[in-house]
C-alpha atoms as a PDB file:
ATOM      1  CA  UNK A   1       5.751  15.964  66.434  1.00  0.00           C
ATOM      2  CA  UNK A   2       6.533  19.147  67.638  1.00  0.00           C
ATOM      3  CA  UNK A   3       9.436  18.090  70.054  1.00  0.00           C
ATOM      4  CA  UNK A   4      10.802  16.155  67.556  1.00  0.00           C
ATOM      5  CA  UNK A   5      11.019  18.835  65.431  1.00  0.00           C
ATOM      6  CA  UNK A   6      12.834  20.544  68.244  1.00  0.00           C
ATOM      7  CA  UNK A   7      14.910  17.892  68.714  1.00  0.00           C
ATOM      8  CA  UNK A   8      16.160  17.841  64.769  1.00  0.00           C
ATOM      9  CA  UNK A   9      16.515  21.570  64.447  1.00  0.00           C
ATOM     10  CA  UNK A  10      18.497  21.545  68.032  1.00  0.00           C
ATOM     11  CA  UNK A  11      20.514  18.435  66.982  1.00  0.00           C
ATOM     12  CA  UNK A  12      21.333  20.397  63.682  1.00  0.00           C
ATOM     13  CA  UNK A  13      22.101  23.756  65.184  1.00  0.00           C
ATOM     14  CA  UNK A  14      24.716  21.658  67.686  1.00  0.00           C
ATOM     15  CA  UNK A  15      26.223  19.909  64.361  1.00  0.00           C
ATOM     16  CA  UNK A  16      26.881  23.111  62.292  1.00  0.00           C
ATOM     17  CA  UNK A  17      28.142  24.937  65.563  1.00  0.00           C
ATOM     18  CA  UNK A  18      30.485  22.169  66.210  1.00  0.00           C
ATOM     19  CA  UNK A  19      31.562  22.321  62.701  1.00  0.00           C
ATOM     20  CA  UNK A  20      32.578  25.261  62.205  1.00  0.00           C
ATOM     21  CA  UNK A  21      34.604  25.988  65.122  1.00  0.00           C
ATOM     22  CA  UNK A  22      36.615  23.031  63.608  1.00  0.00           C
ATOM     23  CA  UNK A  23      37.681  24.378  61.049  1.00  0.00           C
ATOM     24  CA  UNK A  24      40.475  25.925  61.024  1.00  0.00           C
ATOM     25  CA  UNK A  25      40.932  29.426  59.335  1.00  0.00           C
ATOM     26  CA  UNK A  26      43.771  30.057  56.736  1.00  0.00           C
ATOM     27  CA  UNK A  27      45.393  33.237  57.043  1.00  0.00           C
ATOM     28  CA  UNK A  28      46.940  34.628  54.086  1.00  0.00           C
ATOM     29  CA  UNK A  29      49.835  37.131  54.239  1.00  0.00           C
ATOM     30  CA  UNK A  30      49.053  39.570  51.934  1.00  0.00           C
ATOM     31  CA  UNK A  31      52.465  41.263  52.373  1.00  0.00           C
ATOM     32  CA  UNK A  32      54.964  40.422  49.220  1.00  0.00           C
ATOM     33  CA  UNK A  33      58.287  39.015  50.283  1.00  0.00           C
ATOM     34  CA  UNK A  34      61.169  40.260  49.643  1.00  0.00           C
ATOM     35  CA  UNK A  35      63.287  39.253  47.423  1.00  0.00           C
ATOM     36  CA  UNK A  36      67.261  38.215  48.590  1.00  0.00           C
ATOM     37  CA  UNK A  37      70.107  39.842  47.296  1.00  0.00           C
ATOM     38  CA  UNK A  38      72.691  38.065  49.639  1.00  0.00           C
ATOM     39  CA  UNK A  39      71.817  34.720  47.587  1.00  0.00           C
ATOM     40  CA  UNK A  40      75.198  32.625  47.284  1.00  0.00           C
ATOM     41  CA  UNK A  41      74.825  30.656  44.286  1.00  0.00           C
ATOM     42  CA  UNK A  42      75.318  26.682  45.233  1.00  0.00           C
ATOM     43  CA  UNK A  43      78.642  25.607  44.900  1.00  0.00           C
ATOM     44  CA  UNK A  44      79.638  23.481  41.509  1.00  0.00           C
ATOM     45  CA  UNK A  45      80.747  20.108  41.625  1.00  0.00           C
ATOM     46  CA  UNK A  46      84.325  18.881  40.930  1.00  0.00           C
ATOM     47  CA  UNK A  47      84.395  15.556  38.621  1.00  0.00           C
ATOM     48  CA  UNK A  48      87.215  13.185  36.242  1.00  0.00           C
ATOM     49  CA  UNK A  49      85.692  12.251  32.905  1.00  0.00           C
ATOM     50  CA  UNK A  50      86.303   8.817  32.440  1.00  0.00           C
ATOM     51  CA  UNK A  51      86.006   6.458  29.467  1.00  0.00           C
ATOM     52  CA  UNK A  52      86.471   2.995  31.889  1.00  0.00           C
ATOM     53  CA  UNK A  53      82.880   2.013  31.594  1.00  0.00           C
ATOM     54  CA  UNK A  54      82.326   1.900  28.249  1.00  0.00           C
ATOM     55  CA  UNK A  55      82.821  -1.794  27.443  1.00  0.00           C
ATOM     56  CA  UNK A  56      79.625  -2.287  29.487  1.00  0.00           C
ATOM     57  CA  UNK A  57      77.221   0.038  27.934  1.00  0.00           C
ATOM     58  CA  UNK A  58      78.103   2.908  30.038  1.00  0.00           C
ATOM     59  CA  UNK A  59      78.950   5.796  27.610  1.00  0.00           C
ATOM     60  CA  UNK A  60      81.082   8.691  29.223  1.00  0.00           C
ATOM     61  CA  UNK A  61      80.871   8.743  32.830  1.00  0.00           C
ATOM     62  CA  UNK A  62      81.836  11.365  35.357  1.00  0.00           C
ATOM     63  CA  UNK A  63      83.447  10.384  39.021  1.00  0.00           C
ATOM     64  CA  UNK A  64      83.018  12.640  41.714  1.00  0.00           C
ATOM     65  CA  UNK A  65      85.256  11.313  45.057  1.00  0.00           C
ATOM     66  CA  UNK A  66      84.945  12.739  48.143  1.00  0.00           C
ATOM     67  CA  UNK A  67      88.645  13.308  49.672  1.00  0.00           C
ATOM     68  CA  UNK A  68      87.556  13.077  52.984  1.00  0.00           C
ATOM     69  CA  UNK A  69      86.411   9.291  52.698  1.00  0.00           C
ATOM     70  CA  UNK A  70      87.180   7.799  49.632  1.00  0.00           C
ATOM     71  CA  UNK A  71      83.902   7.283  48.384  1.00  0.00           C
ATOM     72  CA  UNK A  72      83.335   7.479  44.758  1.00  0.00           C
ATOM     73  CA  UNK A  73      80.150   8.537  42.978  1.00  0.00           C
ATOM     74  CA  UNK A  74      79.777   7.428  39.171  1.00  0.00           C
ATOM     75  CA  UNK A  75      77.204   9.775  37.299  1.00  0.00           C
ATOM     76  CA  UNK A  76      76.205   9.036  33.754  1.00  0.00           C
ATOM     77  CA  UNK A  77      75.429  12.348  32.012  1.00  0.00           C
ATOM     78  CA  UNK A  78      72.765  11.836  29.577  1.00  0.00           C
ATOM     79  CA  UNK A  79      73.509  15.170  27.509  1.00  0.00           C
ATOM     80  CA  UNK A  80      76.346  15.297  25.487  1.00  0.00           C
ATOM     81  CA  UNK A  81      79.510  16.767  27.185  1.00  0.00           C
ATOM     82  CA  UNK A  82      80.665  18.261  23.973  1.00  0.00           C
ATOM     83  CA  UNK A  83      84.312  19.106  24.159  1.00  0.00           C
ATOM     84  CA  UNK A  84      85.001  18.134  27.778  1.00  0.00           C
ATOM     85  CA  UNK A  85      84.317  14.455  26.641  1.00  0.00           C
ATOM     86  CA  UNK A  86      87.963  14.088  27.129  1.00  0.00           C
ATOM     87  CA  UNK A  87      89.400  10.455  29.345  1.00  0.00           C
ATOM     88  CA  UNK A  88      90.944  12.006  32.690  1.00  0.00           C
ATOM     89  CA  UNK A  89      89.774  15.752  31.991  1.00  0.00           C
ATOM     90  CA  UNK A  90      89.023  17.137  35.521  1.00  0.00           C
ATOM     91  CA  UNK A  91      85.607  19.538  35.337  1.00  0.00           C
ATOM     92  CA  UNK A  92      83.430  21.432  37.340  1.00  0.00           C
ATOM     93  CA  UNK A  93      79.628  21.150  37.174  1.00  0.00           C
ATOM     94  CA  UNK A  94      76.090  20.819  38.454  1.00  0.00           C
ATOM     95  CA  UNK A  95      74.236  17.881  38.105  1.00  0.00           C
ATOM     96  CA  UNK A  96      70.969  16.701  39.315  1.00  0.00           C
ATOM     97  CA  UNK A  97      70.203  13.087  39.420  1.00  0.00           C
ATOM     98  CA  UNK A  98      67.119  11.743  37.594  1.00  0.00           C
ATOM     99  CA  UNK A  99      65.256   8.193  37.843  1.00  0.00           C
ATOM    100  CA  UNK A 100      65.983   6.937  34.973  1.00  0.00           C
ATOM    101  CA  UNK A 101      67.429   3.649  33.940  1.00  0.00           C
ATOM    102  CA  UNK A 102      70.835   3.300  33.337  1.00  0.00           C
ATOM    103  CA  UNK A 103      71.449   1.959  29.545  1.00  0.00           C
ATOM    104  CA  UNK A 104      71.256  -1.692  28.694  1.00  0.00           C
ATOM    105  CA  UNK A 105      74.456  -3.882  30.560  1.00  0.00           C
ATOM    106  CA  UNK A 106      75.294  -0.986  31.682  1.00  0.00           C
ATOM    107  CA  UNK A 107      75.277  -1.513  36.319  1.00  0.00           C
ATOM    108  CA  UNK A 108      77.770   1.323  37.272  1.00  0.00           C
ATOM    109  CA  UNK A 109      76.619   4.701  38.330  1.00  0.00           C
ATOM    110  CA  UNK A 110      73.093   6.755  38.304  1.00  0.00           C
ATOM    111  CA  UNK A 111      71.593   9.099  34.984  1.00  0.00           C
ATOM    112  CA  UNK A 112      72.299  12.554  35.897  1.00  0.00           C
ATOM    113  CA  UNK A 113      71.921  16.127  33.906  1.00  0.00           C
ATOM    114  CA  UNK A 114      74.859  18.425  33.824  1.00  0.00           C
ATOM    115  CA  UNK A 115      74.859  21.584  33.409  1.00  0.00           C
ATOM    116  CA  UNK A 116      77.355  24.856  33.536  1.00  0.00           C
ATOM    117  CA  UNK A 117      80.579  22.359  33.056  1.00  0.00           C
ATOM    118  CA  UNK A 118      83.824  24.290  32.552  1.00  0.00           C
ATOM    119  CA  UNK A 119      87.415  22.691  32.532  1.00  0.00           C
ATOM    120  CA  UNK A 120      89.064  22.820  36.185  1.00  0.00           C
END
């Protein structure tokens, strides 16, 4: 009885040692960071406002091509561009994508938020 008792209590000593020097230790830095002043803000986005998707359910779109390959990206703004709603008006912008559907019939370009848009 009493060796088994041993036994448990050694067996239980082992476990806890074992344990604990797995864990690992977090060490927080308790120093505040500071903050940058050399921050560049990112660069805006040059787009055409087009009108050629409409017939499909598209609404306004806005095509971004890149002039080093061609490639076009479509992006459906889901707020309203106000005044720069204008067919062919070149614009600057940021956008962020969102998943989101495109409208019904509509199978051209992604949903997208723009913000800060100004005339080019």
């Amino acid at each position: 009885m009493k060796q088994t008792l041993i036994k448990v209590i050694s067996i239980s000593c082992s476990l806890l040692l074992f344990i604990s020097i797995g864990c690992k230790s977090t060490h927080r830095n308790t120093e505040p960071v500071p903050a940058k002043t050399d921050a560049t803000p990112p660069s805006k986005t040059s787009g055409t406002v087009t009108h050629a998707y409409q017939a499909s359910g598209c609404g306004t779109a806005v095509v971004i091509t890149n002039h080093q390959s061609g490639n076009k990206i479509v992006l459906l703004p889901v707020n309203d561009l106000g005044i720069f709603d204008v067919e062919g008006l070149e614009i600057t912008f940021h956008y962020h994508p969102l998943k989101k559907m495109n409208p019904p019939g509509c199978k051209t370009g992604s949903p997208a938020s723009l913000s800060d848009i100004e005339k080019k």
